[in-house]
N, C-alpha and C. Protein backbone atom coordinates (compact mmCIF):
# COMPACT_ATOMS: atom_id res chain seq x y z
N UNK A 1 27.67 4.63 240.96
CA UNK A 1 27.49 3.21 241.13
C UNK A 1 26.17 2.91 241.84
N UNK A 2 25.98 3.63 242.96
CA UNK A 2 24.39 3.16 243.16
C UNK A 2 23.29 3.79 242.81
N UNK A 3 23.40 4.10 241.69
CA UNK A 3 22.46 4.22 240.52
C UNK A 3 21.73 2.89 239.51
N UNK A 4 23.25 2.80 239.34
CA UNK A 4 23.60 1.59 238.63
C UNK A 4 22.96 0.29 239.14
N UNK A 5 23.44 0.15 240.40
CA UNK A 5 23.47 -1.24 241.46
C UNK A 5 22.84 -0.22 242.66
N UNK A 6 21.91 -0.36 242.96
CA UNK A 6 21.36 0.27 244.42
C UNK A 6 21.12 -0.47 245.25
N UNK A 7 21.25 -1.80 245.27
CA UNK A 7 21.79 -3.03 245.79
C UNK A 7 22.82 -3.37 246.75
N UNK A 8 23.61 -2.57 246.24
CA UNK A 8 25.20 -2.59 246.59
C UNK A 8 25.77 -3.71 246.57
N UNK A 9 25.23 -4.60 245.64
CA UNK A 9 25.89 -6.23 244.83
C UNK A 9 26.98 -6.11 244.13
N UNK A 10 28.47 -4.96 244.40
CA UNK A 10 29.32 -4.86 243.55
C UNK A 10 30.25 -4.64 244.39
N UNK A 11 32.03 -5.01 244.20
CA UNK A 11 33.14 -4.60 245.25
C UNK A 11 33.72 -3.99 244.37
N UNK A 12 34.31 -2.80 244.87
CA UNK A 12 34.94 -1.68 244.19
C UNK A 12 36.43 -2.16 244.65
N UNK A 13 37.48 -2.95 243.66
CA UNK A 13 39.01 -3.32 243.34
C UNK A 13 39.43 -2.36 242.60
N UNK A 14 40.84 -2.18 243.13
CA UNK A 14 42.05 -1.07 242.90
C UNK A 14 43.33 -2.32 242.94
N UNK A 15 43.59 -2.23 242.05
CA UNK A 15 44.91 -2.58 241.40
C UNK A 15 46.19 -1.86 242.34
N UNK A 16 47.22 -2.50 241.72
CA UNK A 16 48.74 -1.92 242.49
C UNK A 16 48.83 -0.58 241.35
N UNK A 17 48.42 -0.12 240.28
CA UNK A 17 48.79 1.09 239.88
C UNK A 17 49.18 2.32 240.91
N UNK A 18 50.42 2.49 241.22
CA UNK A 18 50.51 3.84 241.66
C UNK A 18 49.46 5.10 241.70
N UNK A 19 48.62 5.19 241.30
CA UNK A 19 47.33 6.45 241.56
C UNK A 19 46.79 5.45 242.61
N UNK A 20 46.58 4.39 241.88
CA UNK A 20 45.44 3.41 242.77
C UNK A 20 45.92 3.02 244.27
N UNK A 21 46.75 2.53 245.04
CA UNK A 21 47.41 3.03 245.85
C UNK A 21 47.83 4.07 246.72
N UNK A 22 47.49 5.00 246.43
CA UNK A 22 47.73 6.57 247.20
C UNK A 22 47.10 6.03 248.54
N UNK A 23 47.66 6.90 249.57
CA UNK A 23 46.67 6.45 250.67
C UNK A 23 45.55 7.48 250.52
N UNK A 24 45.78 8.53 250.28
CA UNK A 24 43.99 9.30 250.45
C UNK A 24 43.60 9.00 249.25
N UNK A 25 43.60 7.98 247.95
CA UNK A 25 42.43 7.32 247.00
C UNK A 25 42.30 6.13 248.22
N UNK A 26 42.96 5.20 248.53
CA UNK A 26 42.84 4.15 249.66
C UNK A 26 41.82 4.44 250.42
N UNK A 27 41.71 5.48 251.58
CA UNK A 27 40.65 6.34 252.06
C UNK A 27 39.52 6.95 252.23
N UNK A 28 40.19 7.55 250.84
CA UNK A 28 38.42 7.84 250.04
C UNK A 28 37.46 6.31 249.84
N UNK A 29 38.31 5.83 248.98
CA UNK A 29 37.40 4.39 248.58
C UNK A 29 36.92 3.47 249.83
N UNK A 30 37.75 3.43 250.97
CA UNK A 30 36.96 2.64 252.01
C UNK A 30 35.92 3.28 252.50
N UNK A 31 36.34 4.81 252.87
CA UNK A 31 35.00 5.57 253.43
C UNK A 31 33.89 5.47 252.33
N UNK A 32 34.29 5.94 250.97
CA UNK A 32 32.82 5.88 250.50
C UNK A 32 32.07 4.37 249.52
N UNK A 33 32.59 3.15 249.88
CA UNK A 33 32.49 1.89 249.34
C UNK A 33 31.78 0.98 250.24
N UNK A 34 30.80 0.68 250.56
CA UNK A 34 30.34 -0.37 251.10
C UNK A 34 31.39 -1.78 250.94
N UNK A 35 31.54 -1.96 250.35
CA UNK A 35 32.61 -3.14 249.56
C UNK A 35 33.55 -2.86 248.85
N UNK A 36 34.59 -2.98 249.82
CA UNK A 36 35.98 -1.81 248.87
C UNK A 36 36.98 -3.25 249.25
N UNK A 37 37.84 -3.93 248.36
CA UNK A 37 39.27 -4.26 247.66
C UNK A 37 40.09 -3.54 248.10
N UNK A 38 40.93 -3.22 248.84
CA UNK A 38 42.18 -2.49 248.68
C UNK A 38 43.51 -2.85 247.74
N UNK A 39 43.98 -1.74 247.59
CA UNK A 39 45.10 -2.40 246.52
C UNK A 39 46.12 -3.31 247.08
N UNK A 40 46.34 -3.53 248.70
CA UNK A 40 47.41 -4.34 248.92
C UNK A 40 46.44 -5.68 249.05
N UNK A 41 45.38 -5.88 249.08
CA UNK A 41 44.56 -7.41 248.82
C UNK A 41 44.59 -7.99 247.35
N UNK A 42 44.91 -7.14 246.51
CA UNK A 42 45.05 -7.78 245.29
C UNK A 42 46.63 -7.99 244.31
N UNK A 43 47.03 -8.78 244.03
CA UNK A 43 48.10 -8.93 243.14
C UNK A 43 48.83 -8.56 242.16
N UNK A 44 49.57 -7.59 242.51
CA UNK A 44 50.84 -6.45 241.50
C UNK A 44 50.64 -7.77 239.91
N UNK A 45 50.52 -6.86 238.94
CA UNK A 45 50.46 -7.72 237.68
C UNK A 45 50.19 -8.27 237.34
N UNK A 46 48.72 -8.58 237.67
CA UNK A 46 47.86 -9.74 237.65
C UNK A 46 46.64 -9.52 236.55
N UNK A 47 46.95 -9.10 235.33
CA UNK A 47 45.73 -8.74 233.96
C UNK A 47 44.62 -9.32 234.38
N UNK A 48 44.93 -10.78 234.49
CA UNK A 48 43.69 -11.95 234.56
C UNK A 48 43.01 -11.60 235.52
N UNK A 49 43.37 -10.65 236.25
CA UNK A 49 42.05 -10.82 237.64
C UNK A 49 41.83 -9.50 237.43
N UNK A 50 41.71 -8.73 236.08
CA UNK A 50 40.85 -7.40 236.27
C UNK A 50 40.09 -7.74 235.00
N UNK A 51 39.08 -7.36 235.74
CA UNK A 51 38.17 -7.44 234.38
C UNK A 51 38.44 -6.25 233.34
N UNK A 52 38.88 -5.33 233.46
CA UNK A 52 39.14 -4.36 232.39
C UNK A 52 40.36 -4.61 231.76
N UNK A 53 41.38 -5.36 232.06
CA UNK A 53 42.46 -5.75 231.39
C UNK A 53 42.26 -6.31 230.49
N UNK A 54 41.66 -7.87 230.80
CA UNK A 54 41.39 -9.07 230.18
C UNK A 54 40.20 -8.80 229.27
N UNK A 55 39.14 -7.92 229.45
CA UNK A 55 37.84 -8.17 228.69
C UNK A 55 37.43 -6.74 228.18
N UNK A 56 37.80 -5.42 228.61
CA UNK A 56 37.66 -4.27 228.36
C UNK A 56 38.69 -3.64 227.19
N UNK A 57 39.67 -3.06 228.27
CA UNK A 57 40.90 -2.69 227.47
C UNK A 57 41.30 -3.23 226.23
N UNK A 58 41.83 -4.63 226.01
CA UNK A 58 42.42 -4.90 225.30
C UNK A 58 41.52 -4.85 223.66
N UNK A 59 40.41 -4.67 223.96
CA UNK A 59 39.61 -4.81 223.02
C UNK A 59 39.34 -3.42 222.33
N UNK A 60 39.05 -2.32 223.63
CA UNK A 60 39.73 -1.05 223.05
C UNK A 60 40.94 -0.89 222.61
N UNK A 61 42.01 -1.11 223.02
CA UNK A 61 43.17 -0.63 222.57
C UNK A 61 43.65 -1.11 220.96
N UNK A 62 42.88 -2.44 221.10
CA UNK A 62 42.95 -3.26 219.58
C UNK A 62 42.61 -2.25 218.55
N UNK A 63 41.48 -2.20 218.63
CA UNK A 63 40.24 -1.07 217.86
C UNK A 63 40.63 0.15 217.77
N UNK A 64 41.21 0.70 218.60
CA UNK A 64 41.40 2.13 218.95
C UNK A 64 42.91 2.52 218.19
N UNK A 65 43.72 1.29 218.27
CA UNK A 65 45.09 1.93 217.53
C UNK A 65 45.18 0.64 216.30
N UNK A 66 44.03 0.45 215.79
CA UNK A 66 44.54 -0.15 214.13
C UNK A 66 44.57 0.76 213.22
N UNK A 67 44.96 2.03 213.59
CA UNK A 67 45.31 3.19 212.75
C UNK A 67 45.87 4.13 213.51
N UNK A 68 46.43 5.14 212.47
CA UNK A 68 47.60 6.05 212.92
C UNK A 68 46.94 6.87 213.49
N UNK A 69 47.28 7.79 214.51
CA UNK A 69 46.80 9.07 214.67
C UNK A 69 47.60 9.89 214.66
N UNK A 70 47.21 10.93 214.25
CA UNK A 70 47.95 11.82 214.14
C UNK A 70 48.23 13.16 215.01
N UNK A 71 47.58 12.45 216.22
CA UNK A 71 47.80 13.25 217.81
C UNK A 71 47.18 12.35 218.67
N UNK A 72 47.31 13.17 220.06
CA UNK A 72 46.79 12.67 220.78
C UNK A 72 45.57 12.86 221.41
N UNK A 73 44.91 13.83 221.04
CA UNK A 73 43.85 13.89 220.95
C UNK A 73 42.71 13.18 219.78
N UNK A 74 43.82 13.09 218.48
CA UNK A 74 43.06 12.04 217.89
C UNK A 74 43.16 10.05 218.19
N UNK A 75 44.19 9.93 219.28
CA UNK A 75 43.80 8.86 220.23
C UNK A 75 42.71 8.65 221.03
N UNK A 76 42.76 9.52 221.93
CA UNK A 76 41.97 9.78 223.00
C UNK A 76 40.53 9.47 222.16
N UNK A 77 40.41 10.50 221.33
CA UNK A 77 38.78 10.45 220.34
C UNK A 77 38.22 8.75 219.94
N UNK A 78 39.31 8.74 219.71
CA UNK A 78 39.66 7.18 219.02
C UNK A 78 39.07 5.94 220.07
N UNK A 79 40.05 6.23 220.81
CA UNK A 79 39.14 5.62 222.17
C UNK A 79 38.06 5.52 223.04
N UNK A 80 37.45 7.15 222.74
CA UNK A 80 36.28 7.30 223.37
C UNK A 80 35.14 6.60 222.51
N UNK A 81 35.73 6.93 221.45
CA UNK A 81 34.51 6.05 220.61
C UNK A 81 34.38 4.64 220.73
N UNK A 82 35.58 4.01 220.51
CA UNK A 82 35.54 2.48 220.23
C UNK A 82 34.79 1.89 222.35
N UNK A 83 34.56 2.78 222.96
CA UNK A 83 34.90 2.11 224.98
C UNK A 83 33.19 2.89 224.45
N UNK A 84 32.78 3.94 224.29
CA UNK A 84 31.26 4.40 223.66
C UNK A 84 30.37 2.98 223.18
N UNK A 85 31.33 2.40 221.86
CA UNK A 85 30.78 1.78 220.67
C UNK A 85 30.58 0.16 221.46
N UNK A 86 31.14 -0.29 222.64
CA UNK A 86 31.06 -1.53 223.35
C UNK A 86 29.98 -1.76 224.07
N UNK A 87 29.07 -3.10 223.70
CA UNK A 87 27.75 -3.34 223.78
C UNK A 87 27.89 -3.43 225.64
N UNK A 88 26.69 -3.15 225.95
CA UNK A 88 26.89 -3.73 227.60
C UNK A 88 26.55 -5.40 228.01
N UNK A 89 26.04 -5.49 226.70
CA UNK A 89 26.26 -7.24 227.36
C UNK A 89 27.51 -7.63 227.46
N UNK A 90 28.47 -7.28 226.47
CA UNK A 90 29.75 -7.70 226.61
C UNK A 90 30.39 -7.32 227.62
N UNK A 91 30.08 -6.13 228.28
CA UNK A 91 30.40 -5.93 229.79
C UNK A 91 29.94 -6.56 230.60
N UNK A 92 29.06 -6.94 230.37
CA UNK A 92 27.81 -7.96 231.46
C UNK A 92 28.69 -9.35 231.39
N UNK A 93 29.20 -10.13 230.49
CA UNK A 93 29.64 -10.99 229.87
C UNK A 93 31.00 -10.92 230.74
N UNK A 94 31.82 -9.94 230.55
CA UNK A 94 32.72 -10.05 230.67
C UNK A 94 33.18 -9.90 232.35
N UNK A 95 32.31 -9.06 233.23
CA UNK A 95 31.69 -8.75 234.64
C UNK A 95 31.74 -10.76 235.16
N UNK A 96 30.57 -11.17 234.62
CA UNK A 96 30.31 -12.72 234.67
C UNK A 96 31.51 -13.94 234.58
N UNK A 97 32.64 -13.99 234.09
CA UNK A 97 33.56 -14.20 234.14
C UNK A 97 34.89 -14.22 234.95
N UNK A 98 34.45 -13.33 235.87
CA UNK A 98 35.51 -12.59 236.90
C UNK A 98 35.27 -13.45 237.97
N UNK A 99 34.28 -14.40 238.79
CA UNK A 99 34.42 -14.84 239.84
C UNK A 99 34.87 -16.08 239.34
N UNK A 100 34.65 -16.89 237.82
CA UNK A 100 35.26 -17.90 237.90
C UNK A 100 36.50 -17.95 237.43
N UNK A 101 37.14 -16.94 236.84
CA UNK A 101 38.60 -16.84 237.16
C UNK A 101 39.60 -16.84 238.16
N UNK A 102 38.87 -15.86 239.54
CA UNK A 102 39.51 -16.03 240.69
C UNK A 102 39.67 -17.06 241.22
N UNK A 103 38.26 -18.63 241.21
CA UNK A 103 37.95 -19.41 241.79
C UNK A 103 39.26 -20.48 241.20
N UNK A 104 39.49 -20.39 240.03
CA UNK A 104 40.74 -20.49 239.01
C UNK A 104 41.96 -20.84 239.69
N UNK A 105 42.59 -19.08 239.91
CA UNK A 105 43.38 -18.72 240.08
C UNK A 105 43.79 -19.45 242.21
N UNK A 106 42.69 -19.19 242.19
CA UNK A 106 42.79 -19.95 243.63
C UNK A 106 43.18 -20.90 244.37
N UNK A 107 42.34 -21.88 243.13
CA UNK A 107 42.70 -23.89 243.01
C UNK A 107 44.03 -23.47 242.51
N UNK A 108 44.88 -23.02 241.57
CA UNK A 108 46.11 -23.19 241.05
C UNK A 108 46.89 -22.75 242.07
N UNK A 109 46.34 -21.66 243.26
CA UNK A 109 47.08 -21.29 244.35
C UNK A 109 48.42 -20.72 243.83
């Protein structure tokens, strides 16, 4: 990430997923995050407030299983390609979107 952003203009959010939650991932991520989310600051089941739910994922998973596979490794492949084949503006796009959803979700309280 600070490659990416050497800035450090980015907060690193963890979801309620069980991995995400552990206390030594919890740990790790505060020690090494300038701007770390913890998973109990954010909302068990909440798609709309991850950007990979709402704007990532679903767009892979669309793409990735409109055909059969015939393992799981020919999933996985499947997926690497179609999350590969996704422009970065649309990540940029979809990144851009995320504060006025919260601001959203906020007013609706």
């Amino acid at each position: 990430m600070d490659g990416t952003y050497p800035e450090c203009n980015y907060y690193w959010q963890q979801d309620g997923a069980p991995g995400h939650k552990a206390k030594t991932v919890q740990q790790w991520c505060q020690e090494n995050f300038e701007f770390f989310w913890s998973a109990n600051f954010w909302p068990s089941s909440s798609p709309d407030a991850a950007p990979l739910d709402y704007g990532i994922w679903c767009i892979v998973e669309s793409k990735a299983c409109a055909n059969h596979h015939p393992s799981v490794n020919a999933l996985k492949a499947s997926v690497e390609k179609e999350w590969a084949a996704m422009s970065e503006e649309h990540i940029r796009k979809v990144c851009r979107a995320f504060r006025p959803r919260l601001e959203a979700m906020v007013a609706a309280n």
